[in-house]
Protein backbone atom coordinates (compact mmCIF):
# COMPACT_ATOMS: atom_id res chain seq x y z
CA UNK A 1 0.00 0.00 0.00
CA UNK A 2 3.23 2.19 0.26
CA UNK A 3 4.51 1.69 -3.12
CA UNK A 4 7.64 1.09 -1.34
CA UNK A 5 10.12 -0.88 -3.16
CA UNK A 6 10.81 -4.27 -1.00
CA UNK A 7 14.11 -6.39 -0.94
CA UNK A 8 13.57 -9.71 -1.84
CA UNK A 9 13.97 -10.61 1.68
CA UNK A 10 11.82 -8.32 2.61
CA UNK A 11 9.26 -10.27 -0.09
CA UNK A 12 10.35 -13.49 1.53
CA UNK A 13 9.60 -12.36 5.49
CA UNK A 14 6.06 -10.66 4.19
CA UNK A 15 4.96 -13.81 2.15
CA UNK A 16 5.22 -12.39 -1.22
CA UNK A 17 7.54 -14.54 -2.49
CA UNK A 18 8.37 -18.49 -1.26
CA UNK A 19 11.62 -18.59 -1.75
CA UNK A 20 14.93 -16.12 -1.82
CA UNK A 21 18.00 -17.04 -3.24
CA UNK A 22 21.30 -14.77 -4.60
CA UNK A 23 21.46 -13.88 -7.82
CA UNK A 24 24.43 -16.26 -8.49
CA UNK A 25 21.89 -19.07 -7.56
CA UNK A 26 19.10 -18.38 -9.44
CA UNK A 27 19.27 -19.91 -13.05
CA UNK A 28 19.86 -23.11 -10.71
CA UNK A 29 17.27 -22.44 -8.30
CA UNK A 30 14.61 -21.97 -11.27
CA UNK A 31 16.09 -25.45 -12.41
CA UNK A 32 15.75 -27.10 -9.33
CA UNK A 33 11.59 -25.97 -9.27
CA UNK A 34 11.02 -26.45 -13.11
CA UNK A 35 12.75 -30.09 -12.40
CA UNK A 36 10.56 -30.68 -9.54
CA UNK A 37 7.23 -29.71 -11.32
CA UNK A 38 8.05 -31.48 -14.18
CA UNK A 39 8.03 -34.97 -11.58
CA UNK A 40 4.46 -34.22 -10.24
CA UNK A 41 1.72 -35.94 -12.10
CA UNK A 42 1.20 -33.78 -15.17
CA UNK A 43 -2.86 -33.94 -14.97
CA UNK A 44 -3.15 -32.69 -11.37
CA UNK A 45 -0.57 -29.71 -12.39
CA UNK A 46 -2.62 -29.04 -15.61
CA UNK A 47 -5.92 -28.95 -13.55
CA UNK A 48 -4.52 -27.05 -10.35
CA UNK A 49 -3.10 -24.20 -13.06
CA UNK A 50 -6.57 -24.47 -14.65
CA UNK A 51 -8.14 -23.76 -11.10
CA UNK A 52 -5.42 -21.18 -10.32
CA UNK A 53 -6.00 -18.98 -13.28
CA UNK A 54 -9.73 -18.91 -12.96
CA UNK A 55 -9.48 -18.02 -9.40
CA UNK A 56 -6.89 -15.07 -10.51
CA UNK A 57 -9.08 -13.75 -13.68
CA UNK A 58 -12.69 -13.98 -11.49
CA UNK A 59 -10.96 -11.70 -9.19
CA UNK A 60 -9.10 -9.58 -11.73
CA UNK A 61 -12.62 -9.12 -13.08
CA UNK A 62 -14.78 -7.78 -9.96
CA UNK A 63 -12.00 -5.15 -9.36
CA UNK A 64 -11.23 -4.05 -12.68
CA UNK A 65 -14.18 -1.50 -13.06
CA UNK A 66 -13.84 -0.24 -9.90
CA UNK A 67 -9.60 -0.09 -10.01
CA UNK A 68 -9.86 1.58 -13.60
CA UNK A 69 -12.48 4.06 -12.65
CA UNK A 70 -10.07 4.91 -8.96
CA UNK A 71 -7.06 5.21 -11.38
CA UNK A 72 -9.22 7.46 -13.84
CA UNK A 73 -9.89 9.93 -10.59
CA UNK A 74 -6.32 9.98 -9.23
CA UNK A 75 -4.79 10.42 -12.20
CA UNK A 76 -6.38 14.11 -11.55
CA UNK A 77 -4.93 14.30 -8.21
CA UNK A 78 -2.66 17.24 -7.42
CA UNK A 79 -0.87 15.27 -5.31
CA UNK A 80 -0.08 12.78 -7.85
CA UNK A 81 3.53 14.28 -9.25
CA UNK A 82 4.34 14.79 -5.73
CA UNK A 83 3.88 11.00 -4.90
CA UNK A 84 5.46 9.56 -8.30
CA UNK A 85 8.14 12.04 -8.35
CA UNK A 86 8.92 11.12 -4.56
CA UNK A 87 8.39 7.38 -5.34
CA UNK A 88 10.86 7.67 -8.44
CA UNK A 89 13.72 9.83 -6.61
CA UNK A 90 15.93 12.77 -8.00
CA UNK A 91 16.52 13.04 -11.63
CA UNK A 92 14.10 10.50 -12.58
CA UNK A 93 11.71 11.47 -15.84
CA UNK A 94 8.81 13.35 -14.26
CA UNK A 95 5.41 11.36 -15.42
């Protein structure tokens, strides 16, 4: 709610993320998972991604009027600049 930028283990601690690894690690960490996904039985990962992505587009649905018409109003905000150029830091491009 911030818009504050979070570490990733920051992301971790919060729940935003389930795992954390250095940068070094992670072409082998995203091995590792894709390896251990492609073990579990392929119909029950079809059908759970199935059930996942309806969940995540019902939802995206009931708040998309609602979020589009909130970012329509702000957008008119004076405070608006103040925020994003605060957000973004000196000598970023100004929105």
């Amino acid at each position: 709610m911030t818009g504050r930028l979070l570490t990733g283990r920051e992301a971790y601690r919060v729940g935003l993320v389930s795992k954390c690894v250095p940068l070094a690690m992670l072409d082998a960490a995203c091995r590792a998972q894709a390896a251990e996904f492609a073990r579990q039985p392929q119909y029950a990962m079809r059908a759970t991604k199935v059930v996942v992505n309806k969940i995540a587009l019902t939802i995206a649905n009931l708040l998309l009027d609602t979020s589009s018409a909130y970012e329509h109003i702000s957008k008119d905000q004076a405070e608006r600049v103040t925020v994003l150029e605060a957000f973004a830091g000196p000598g970023a491009p100004q929105a």
